[in-house]
C-alpha atoms as a PDB file:
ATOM      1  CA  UNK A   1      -5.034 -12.292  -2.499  1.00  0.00           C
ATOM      2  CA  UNK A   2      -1.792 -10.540  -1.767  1.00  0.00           C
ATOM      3  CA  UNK A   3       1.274 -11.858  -3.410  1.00  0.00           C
ATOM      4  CA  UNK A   4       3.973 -11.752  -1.045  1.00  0.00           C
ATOM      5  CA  UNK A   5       5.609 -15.296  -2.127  1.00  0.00           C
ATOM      6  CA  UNK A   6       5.972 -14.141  -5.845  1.00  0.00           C
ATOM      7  CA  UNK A   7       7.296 -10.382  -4.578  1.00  0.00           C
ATOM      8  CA  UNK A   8       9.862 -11.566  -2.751  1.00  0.00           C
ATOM      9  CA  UNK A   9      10.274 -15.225  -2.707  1.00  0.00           C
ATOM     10  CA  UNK A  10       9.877 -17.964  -5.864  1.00  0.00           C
ATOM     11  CA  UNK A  11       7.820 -20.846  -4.880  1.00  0.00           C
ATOM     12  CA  UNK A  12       8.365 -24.533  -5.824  1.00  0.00           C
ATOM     13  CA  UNK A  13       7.733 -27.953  -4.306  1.00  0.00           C
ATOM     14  CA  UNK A  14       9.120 -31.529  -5.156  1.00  0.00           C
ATOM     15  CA  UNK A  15       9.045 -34.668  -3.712  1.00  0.00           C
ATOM     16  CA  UNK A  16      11.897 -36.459  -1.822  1.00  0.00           C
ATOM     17  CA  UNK A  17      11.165 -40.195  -3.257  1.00  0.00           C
ATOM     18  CA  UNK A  18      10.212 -41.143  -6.791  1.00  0.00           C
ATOM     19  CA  UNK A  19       7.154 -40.156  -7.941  1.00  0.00           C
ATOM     20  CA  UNK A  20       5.897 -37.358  -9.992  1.00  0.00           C
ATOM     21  CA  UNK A  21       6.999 -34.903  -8.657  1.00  0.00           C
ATOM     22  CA  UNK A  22      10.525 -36.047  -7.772  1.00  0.00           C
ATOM     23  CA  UNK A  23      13.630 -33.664  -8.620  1.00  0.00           C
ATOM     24  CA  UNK A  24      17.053 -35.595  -7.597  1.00  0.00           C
ATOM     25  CA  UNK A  25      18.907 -32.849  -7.373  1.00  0.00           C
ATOM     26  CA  UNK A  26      16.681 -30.585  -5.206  1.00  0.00           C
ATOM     27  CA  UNK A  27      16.182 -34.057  -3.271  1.00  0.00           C
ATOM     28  CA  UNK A  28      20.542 -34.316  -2.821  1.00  0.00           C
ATOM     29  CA  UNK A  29      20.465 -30.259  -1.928  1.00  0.00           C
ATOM     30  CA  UNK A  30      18.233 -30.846   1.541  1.00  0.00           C
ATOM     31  CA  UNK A  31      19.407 -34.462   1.927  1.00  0.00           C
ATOM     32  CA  UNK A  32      22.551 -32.607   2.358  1.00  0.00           C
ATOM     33  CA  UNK A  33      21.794 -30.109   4.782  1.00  0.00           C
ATOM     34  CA  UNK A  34      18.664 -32.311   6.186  1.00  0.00           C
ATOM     35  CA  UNK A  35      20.369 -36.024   6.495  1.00  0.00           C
ATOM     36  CA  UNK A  36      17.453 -37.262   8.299  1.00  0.00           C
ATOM     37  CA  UNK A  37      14.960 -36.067   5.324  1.00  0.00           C
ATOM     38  CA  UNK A  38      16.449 -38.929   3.577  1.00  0.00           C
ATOM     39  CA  UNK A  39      16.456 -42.523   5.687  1.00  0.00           C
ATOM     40  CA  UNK A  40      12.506 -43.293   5.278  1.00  0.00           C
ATOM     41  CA  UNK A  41       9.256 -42.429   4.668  1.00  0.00           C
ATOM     42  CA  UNK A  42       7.856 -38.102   4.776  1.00  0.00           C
ATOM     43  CA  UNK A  43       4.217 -38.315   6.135  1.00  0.00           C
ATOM     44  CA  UNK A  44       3.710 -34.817   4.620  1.00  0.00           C
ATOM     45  CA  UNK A  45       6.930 -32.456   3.726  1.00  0.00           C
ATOM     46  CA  UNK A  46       8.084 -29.343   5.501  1.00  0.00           C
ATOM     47  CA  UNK A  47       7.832 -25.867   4.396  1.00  0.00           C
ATOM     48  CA  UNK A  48      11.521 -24.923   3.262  1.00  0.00           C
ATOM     49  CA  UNK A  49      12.847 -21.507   2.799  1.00  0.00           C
ATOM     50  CA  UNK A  50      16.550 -21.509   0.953  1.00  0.00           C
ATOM     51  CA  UNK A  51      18.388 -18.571  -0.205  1.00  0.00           C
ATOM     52  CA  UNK A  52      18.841 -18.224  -3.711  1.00  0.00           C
ATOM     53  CA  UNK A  53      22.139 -19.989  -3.477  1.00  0.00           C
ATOM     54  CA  UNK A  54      19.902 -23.598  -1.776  1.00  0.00           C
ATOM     55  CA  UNK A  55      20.963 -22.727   1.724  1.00  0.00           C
ATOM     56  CA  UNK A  56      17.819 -23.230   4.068  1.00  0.00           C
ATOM     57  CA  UNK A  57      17.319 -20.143   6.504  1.00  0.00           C
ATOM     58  CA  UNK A  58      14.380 -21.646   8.305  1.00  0.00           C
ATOM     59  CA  UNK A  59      11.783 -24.441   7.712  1.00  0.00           C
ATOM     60  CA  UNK A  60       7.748 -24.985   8.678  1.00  0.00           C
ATOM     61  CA  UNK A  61       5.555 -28.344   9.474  1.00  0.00           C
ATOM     62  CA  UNK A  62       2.706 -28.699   7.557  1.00  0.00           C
ATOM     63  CA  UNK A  63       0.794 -28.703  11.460  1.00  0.00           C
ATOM     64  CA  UNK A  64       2.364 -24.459  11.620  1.00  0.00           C
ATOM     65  CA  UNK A  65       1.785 -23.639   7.780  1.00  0.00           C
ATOM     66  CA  UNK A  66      -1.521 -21.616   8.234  1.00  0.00           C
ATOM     67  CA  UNK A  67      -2.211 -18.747   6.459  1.00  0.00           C
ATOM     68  CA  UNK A  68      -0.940 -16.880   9.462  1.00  0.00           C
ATOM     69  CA  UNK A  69       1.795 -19.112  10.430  1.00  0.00           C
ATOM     70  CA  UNK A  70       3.040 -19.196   6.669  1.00  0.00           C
ATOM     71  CA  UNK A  71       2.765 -14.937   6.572  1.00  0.00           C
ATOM     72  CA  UNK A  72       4.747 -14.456   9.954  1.00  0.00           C
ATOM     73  CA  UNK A  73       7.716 -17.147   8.649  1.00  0.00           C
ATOM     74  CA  UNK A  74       8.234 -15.423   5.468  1.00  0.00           C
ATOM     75  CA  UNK A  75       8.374 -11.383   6.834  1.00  0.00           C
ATOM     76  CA  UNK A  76      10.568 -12.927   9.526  1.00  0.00           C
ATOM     77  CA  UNK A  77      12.754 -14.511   7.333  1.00  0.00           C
ATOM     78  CA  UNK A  78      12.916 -11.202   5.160  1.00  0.00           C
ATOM     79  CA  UNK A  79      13.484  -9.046   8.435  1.00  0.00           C
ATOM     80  CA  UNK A  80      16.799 -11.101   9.266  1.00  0.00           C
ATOM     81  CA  UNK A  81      17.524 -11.582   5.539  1.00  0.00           C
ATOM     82  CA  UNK A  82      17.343  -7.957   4.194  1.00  0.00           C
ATOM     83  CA  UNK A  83      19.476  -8.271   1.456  1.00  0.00           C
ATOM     84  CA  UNK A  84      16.780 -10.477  -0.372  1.00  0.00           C
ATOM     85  CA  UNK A  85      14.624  -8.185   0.446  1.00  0.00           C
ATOM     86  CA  UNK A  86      15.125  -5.322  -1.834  1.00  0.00           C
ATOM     87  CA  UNK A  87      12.889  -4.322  -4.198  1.00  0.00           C
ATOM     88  CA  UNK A  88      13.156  -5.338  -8.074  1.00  0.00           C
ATOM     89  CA  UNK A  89      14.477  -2.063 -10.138  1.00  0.00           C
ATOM     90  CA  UNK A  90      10.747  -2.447 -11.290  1.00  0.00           C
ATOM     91  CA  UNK A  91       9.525  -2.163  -8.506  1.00  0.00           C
ATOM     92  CA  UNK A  92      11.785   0.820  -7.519  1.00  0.00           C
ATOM     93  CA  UNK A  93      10.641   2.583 -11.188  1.00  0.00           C
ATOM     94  CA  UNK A  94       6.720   2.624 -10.060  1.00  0.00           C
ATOM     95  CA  UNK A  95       5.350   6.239  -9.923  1.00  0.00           C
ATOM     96  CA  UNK A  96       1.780   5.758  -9.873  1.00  0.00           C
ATOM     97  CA  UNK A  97       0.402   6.032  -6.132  1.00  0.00           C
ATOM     98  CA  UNK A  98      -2.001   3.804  -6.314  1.00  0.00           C
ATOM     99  CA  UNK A  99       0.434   1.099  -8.345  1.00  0.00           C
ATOM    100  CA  UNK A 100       2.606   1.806  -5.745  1.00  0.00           C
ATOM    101  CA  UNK A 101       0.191   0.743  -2.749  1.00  0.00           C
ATOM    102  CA  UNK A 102      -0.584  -2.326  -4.816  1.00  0.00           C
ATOM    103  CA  UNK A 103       3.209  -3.265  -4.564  1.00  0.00           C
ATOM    104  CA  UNK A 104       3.064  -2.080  -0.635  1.00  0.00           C
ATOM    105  CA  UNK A 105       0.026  -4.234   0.185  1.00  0.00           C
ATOM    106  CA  UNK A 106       1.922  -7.754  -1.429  1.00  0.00           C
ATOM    107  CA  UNK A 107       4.392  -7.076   1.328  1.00  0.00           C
ATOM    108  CA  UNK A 108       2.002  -6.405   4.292  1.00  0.00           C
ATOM    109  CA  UNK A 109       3.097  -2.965   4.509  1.00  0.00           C
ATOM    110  CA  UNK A 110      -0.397  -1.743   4.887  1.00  0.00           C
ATOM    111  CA  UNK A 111      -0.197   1.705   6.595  1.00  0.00           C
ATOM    112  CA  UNK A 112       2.376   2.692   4.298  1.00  0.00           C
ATOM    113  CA  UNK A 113      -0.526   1.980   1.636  1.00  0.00           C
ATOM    114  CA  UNK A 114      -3.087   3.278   3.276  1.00  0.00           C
ATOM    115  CA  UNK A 115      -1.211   7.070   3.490  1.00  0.00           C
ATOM    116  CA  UNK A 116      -0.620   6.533  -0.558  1.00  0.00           C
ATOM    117  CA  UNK A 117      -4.308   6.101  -1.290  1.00  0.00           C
ATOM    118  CA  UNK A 118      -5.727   8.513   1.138  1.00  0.00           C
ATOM    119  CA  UNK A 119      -6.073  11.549  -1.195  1.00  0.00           C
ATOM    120  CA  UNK A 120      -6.814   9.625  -4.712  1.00  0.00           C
ATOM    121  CA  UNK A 121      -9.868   9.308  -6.022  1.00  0.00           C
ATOM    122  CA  UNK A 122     -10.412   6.549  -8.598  1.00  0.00           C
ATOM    123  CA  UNK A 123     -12.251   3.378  -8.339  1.00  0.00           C
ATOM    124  CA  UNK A 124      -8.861   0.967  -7.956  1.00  0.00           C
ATOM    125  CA  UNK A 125      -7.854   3.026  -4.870  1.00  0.00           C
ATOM    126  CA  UNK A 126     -11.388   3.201  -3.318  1.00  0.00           C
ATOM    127  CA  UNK A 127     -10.932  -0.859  -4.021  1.00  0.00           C
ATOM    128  CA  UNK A 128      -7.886  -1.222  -2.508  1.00  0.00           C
ATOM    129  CA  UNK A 129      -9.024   1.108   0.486  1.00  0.00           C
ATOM    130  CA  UNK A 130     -11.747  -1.012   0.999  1.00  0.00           C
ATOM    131  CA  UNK A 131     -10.333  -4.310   1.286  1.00  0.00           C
ATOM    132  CA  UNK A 132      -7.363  -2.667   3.441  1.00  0.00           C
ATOM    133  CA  UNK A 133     -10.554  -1.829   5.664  1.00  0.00           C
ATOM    134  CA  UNK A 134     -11.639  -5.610   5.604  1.00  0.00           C
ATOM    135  CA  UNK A 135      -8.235  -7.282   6.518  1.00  0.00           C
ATOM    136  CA  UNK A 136      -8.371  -5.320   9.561  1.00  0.00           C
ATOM    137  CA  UNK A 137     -11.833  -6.186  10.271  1.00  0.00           C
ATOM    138  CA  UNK A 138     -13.476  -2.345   9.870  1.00  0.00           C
ATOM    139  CA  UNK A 139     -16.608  -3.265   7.752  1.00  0.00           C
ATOM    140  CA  UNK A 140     -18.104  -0.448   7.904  1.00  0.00           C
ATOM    141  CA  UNK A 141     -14.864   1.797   6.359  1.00  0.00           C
ATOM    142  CA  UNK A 142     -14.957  -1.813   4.052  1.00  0.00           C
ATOM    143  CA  UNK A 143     -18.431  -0.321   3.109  1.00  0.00           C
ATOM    144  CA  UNK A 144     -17.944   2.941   2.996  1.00  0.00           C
ATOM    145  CA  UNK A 145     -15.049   2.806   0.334  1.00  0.00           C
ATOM    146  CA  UNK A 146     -17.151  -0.004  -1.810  1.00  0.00           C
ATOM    147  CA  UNK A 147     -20.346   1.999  -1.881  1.00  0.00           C
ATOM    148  CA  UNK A 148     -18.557   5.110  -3.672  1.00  0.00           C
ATOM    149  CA  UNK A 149     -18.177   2.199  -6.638  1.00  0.00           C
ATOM    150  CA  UNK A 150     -21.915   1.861  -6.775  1.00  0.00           C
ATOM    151  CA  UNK A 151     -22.263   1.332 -10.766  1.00  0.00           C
ATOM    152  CA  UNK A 152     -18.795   0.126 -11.461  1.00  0.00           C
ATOM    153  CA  UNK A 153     -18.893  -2.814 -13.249  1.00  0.00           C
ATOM    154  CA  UNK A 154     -14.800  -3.711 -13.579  1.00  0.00           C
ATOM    155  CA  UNK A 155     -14.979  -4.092 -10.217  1.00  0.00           C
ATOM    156  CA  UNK A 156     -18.462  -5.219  -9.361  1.00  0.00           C
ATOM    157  CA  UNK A 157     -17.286  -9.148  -8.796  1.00  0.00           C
ATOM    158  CA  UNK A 158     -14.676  -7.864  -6.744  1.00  0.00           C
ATOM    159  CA  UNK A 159     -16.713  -6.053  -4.517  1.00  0.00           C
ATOM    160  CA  UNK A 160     -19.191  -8.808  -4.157  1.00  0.00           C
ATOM    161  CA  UNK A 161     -16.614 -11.423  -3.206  1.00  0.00           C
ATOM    162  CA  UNK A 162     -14.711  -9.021  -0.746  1.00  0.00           C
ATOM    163  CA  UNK A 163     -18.149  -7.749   0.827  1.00  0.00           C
ATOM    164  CA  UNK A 164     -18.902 -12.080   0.931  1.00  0.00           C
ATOM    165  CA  UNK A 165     -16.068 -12.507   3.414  1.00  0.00           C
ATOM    166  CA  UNK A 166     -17.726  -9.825   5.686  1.00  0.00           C
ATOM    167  CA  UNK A 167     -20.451 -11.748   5.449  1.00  0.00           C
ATOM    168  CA  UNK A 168     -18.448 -15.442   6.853  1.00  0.00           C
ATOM    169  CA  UNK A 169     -16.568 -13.342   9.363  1.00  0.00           C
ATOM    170  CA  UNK A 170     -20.003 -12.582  11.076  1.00  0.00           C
ATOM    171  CA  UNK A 171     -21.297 -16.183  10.524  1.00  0.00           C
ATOM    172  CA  UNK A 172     -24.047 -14.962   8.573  1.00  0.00           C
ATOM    173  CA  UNK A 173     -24.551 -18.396   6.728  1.00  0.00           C
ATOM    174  CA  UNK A 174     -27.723 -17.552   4.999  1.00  0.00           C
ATOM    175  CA  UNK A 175     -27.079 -14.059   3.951  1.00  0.00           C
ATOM    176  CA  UNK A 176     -23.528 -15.185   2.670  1.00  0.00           C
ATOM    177  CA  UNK A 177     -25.373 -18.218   0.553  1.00  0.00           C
ATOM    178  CA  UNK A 178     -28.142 -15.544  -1.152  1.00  0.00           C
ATOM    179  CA  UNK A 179     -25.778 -12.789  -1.634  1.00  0.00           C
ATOM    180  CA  UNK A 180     -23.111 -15.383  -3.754  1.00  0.00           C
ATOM    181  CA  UNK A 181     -26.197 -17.425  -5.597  1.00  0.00           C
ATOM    182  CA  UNK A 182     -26.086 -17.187  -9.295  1.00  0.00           C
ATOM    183  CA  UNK A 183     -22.535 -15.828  -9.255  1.00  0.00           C
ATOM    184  CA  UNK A 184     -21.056 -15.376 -12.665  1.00  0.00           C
ATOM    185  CA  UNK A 185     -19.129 -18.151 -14.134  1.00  0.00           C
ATOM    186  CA  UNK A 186     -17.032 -16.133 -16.133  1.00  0.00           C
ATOM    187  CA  UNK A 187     -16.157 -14.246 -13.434  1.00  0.00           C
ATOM    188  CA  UNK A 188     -11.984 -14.146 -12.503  1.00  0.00           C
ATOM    189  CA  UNK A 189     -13.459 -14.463  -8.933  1.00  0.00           C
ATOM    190  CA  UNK A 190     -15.757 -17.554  -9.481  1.00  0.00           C
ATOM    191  CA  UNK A 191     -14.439 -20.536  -7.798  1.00  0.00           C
ATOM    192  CA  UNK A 192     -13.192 -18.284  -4.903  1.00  0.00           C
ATOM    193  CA  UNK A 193     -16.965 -17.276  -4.924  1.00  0.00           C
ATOM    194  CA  UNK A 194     -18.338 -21.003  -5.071  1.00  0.00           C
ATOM    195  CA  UNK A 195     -15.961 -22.078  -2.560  1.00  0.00           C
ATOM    196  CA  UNK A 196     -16.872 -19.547  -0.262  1.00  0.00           C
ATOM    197  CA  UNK A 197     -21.188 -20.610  -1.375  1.00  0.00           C
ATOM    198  CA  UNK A 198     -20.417 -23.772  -0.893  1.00  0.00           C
ATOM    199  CA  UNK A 199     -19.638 -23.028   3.039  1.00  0.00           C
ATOM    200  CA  UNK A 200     -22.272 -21.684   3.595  1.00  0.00           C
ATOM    201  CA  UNK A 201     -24.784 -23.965   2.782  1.00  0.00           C
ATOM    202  CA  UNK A 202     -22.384 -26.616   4.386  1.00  0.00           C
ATOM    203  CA  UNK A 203     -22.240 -24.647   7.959  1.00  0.00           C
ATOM    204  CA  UNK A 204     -26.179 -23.613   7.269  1.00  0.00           C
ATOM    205  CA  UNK A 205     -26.750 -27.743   7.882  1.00  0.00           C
ATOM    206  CA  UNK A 206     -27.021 -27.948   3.868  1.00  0.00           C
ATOM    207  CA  UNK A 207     -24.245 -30.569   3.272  1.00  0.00           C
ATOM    208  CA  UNK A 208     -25.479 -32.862   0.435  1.00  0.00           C
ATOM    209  CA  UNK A 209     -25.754 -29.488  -0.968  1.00  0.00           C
ATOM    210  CA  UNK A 210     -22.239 -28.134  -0.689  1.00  0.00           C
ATOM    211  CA  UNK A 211     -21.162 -30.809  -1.436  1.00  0.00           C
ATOM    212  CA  UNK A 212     -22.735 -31.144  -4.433  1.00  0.00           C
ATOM    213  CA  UNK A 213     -22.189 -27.515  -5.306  1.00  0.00           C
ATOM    214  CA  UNK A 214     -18.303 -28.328  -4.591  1.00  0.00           C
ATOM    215  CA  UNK A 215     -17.998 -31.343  -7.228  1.00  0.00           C
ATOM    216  CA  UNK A 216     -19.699 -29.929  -9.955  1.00  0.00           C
ATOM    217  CA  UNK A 217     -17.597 -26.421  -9.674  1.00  0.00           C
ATOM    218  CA  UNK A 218     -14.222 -28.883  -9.643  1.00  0.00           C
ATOM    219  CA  UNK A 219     -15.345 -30.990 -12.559  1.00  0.00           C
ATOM    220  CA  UNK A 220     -16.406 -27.787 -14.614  1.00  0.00           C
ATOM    221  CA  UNK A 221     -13.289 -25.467 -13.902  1.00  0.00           C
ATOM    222  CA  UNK A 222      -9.478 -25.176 -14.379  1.00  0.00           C
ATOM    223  CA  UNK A 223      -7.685 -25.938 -11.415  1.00  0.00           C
ATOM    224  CA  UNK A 224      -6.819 -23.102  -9.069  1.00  0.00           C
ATOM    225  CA  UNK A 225      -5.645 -22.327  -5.385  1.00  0.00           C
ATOM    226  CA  UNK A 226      -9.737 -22.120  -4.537  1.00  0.00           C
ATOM    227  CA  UNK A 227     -10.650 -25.775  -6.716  1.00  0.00           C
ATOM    228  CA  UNK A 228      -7.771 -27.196  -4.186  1.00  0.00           C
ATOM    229  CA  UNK A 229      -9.732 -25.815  -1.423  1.00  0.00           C
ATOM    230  CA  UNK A 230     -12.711 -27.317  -2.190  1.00  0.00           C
ATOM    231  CA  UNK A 231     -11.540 -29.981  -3.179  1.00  0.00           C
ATOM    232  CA  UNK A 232      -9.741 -30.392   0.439  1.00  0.00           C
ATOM    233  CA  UNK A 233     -13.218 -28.870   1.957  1.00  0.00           C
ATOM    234  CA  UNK A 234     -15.200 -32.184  -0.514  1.00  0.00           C
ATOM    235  CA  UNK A 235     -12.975 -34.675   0.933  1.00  0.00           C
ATOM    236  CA  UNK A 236     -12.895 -33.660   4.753  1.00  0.00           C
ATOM    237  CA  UNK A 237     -16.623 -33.872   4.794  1.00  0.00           C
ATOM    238  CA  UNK A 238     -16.805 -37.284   3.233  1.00  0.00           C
ATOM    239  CA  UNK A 239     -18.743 -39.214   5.538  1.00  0.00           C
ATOM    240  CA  UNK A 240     -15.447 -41.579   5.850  1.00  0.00           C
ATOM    241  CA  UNK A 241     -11.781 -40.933   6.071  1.00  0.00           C
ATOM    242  CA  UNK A 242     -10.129 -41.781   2.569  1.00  0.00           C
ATOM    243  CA  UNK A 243     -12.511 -41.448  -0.092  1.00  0.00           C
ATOM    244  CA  UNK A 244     -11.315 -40.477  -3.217  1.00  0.00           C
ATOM    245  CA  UNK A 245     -12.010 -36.734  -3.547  1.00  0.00           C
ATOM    246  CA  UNK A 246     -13.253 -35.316  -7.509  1.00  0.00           C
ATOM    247  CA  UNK A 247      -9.532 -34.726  -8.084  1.00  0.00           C
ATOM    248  CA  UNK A 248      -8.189 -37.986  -7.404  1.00  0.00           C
ATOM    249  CA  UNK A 249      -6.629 -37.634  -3.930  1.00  0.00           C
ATOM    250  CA  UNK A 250      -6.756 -39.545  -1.035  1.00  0.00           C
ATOM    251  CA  UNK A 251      -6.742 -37.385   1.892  1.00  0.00           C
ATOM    252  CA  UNK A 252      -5.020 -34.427   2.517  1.00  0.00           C
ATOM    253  CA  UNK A 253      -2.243 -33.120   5.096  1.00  0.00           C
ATOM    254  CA  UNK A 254      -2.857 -36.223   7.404  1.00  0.00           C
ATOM    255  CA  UNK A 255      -5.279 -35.225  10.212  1.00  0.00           C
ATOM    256  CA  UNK A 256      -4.968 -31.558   9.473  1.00  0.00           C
ATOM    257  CA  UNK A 257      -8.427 -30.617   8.498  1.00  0.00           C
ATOM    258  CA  UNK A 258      -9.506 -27.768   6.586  1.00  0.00           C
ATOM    259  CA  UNK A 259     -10.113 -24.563   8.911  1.00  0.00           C
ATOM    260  CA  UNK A 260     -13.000 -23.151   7.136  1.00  0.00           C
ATOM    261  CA  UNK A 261     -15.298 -26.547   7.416  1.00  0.00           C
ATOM    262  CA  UNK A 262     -13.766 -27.004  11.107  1.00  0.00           C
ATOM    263  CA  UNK A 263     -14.361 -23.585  12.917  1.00  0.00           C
ATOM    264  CA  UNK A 264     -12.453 -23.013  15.587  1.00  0.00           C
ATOM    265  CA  UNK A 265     -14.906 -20.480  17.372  1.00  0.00           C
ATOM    266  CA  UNK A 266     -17.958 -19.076  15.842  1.00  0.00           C
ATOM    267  CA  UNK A 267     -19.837 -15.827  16.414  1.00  0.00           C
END
């Protein structure tokens, strides 16, 4: 995953009302610039995005965070707000080509990474070449650049998961389900990979089964951005609105569902 919200911007999140999560003075911060914020009841909170000073430069709905949506806010908040976005004097220190494309690729700045890793030859940069290759949908360059790491096995997991999302952007349910079966559990990549299992058998008309697959891979691993998903992906195919999902919650972003169990076109 690229890491364009810890490169450039620091994420947090609070609540507005009392609760666990509340923080009274980030809550008297937007109930000062956001009045309204503060007379009754959020159904789910906006997206903020403050300078570092608290000021808010623009907001999202939870309806127009998508990955996408969420992506084209922040570089369009950077683009009008260049002085926060300079690079660290870490950053600016970075010699290494291929560290450097790393860096490049966090902030979407792909072809500028692409030109840095053309003429090395090591495993990372074939890596990084080949999932370049996959965000812009070429999977056979994707291929190309993961078959010259044939052998490698610091990055076999990563090529399997990447070369798994090829797989889901063709709809190829049953290919997608063998090719992540038995995936290693000590893998850095796991959950991504059982989420990503799990969808398969769920869009291959094997519910109980992803299902199933999706609770035990919660109950058995530390939370991460992927056990959220599946967690979300558990509870919007509960066969009623409002069970409790394995992680406690009731529901999640009001009738927003999640996109991957509720395709939106399919191949």
């Amino acid at each position: 995953m690229r890491r364009l919200l810890n490169r450039r911007f620091v994420p947090f999140y609070f609540d507005m009302f009392p609760g666990f999560a509340a923080d009274a003075d980030a809550r008297a911060a937007i109930g000062k610039q956001r009045p309204e914020l503060l007379k009754g009841q959020i159904g789910v909170n906006p997206i903020f995005l403050l300078t570092p000073d608290g000021a808010i430069v623009d907001e999202l709905s939870a309806r127009e965070a998508t990955h996408e949506g969420l992506v084209a806010k922040l570089l369009a908040v950077l683009r009008a707000h260049p002085e926060q976005a300079k690079p660290s004097a870490a950053e600016e220190a970075i010699a290494d080509p291929v560290e450097r494309a790393e860096v490049l690729i966090d902030l979407f700045r792909d072809d500028e990474a692409e030109s840095l890793l053309a003429n090395v030859d090591s495993p990372r940069a074939h890596y990084l070449r080949g999932r370049l290759a996959a965000w812009r949908s070429d999977y056979e360059a994707m291929r190309v650049q993961f078959g010259k790491l044939a052998g490698n096995a610091e990055f076999a997991d990563d090529v399997r998961v990447e070369s798994a999302w090829a797989l889901w952007a063709a709809r190829d349910f049953e290919a997608l389900a063998k090719h992540l079966a038995e995936f290693p559990k000590g893998s850095r990549r796991y959950t991504e990979a059982r989420y990503l299992e799990g969808l398969a058998h769920f869009h291959a008309g094997r519910k109980k089964e992803a299902r199933a697959l999706w609770r035990t891979t919660i109950k058995e691993s530390a939370q991460d951005p992927w056990i959220y998903r599946m967690d979300w992906a558990w509870a919007d195919t509960a066969a009623s609105f409002g069970a409790r999902s394995p992680l406690g919650r009731i529901g999640y972003m009001g009738a927003y569902r999640n996109p991957e169990v509720f395709l939106r076109e399919t191949r």
